[in-house]
Protein backbone atom coordinates (compact mmCIF):
# COMPACT_ATOMS: atom_id res chain seq x y z
CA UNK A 1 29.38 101.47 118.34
CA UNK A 2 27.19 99.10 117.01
CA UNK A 3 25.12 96.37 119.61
CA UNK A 4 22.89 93.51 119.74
CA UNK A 5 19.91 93.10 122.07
CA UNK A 6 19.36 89.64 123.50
CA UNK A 7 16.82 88.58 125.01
CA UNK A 8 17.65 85.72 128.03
CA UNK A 9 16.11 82.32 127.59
CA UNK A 10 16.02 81.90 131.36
CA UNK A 11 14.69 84.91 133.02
CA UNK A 12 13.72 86.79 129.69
CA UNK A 13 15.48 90.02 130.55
CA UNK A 14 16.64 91.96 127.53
CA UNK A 15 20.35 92.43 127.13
CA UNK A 16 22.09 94.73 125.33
CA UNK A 17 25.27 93.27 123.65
CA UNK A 18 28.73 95.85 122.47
CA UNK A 19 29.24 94.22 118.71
CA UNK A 20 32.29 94.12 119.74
CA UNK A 21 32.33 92.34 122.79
CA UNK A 22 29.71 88.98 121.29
CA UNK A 23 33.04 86.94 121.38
CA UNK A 24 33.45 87.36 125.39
CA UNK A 25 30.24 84.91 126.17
CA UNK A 26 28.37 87.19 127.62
CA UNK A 27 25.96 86.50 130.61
CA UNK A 28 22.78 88.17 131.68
CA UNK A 29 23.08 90.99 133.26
CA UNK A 30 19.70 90.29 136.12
CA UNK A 31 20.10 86.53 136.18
CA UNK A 32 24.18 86.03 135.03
CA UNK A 33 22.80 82.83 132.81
CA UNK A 34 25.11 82.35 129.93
CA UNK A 35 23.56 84.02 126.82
CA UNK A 36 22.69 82.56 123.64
CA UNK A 37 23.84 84.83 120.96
CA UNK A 38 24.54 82.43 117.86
CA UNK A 39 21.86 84.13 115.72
CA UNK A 40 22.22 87.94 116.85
CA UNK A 41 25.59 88.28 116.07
CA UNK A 42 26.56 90.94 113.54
CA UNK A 43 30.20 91.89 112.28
CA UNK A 44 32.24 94.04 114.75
CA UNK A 45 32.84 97.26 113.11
CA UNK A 46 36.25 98.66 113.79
CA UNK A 47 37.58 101.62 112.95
CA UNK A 48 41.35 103.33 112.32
CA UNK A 49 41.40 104.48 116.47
CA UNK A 50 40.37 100.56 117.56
CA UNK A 51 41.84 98.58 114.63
CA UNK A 52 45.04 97.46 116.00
CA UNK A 53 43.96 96.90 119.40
CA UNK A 54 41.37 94.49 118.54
CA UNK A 55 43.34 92.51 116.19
CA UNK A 56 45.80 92.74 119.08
CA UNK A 57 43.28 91.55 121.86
CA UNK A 58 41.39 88.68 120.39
CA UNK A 59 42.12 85.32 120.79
CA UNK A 60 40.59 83.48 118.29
CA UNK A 61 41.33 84.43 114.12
CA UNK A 62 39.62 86.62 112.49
CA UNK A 63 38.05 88.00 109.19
CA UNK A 64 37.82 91.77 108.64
CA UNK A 65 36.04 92.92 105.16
CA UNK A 66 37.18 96.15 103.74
CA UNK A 67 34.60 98.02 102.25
CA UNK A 68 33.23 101.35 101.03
CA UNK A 69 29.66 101.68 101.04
CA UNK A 70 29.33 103.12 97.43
CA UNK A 71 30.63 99.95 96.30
CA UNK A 72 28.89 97.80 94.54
CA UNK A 73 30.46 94.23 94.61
CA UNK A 74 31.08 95.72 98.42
CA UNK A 75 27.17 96.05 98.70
CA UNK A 76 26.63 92.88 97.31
CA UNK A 77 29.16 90.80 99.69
CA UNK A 78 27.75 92.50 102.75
CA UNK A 79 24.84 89.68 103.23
CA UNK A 80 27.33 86.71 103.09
CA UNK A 81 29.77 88.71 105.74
CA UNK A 82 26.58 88.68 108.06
CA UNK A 83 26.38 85.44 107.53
CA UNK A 84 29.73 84.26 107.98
CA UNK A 85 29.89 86.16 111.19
CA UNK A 86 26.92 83.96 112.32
CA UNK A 87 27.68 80.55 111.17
CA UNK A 88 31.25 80.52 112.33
CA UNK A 89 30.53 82.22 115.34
CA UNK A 90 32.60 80.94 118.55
CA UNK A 91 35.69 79.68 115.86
CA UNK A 92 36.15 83.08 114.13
CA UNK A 93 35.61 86.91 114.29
CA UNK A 94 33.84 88.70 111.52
CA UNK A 95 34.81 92.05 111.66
CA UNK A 96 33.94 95.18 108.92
CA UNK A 97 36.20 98.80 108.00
CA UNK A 98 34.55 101.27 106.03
CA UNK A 99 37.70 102.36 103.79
CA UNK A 100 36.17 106.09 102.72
CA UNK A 101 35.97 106.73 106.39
CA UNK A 102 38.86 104.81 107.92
CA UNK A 103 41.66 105.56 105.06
CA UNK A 104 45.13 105.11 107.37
CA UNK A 105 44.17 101.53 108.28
CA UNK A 106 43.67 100.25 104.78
CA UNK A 107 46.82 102.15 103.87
CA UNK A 108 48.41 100.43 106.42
CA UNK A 109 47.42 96.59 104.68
CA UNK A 110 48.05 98.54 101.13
CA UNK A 111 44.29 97.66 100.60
CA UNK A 112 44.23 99.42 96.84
CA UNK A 113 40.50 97.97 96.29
CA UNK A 114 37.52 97.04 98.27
CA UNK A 115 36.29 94.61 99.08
CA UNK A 116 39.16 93.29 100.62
CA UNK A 117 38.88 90.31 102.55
CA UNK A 118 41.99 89.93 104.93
CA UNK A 119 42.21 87.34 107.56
CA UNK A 120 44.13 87.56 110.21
CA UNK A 121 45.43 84.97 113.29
CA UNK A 122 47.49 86.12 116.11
CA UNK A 123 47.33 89.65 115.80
CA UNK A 124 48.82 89.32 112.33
CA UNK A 125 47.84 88.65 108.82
CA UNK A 126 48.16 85.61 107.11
CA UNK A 127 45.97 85.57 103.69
CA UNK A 128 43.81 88.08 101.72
CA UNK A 129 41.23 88.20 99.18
CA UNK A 130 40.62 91.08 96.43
CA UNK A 131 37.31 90.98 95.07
CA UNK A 132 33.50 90.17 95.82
CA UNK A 133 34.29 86.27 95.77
CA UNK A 134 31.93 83.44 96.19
CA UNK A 135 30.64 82.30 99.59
CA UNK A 136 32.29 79.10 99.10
CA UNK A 137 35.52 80.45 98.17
CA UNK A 138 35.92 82.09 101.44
CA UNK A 139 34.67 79.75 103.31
CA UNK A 140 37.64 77.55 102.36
CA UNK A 141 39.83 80.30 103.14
CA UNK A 142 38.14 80.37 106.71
CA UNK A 143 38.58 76.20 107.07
CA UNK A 144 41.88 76.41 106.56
CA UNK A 145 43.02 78.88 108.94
CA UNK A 146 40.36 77.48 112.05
């Protein structure tokens, strides 16, 4: 499981952040200040054993990229993910599955070719993208479900 390490701004004790537990507002673990994450987070990488229950769990939408890491346009799309999972951090969860190694998930969405961008809102999903598209382009897709 992937983590962040965050350092607090108050009593500057290093924290060590689950990837997939940035969206709980996490506090510091010596001082239990709120921490300041905005620019540490990374996309939550889920896998077929946690998909569901995630998607399940969260509260606020989310955006989960389908990749393979032999793919090019996959390769290529994986800086503006990062980047969407920071700038809309707090409004939206920017998750990542590797298709090659998580196969009965993406059968599950009939994902047929990666990337695939799906987003989903209340456990469920409600729009999808096929292709490495422009940041813009999915940022509009991301406006109009927040």
């Amino acid at each position: 499981m992937d983590s962040i390490i965050v350092q607090c701004n108050d009593c500057g004790a290093k924290n060590k952040i689950p990837a997939a537990k940035q969206h709980l507002g996490p506090k510091c673990g010596k001082c239990g200040q709120r921490l300041n994450i905005s620019q540490n987070v990374v996309p939550v990488e889920l896998s077929d054993t946690d998909f569901q229950d995630f998607i399940q769990d969260i509260q606020l939408p989310a955006l989960v990229d389908f990749f393979s890491p032999t793919c090019g346009p996959c390769r290529m799309l994986a800086p503006v993910i990062d980047s969407l999972a920071r700038k809309y951090f707090g409004r939206l969860i920017v998750a990542k599955l590797d298709t090659s190694r998580n196969q009965m998930t993406a059968m599950h969405f009939q994902v047929r070719g990666v990337p695939t961008l799906l987003f989903f809102k209340n456990g469920q999903p409600i729009d999808q993208m096929v292709g490495a598209a422009p940041e813009q382009d999915i940022t509009q897709k991301i406006e109009a479900i927040i």
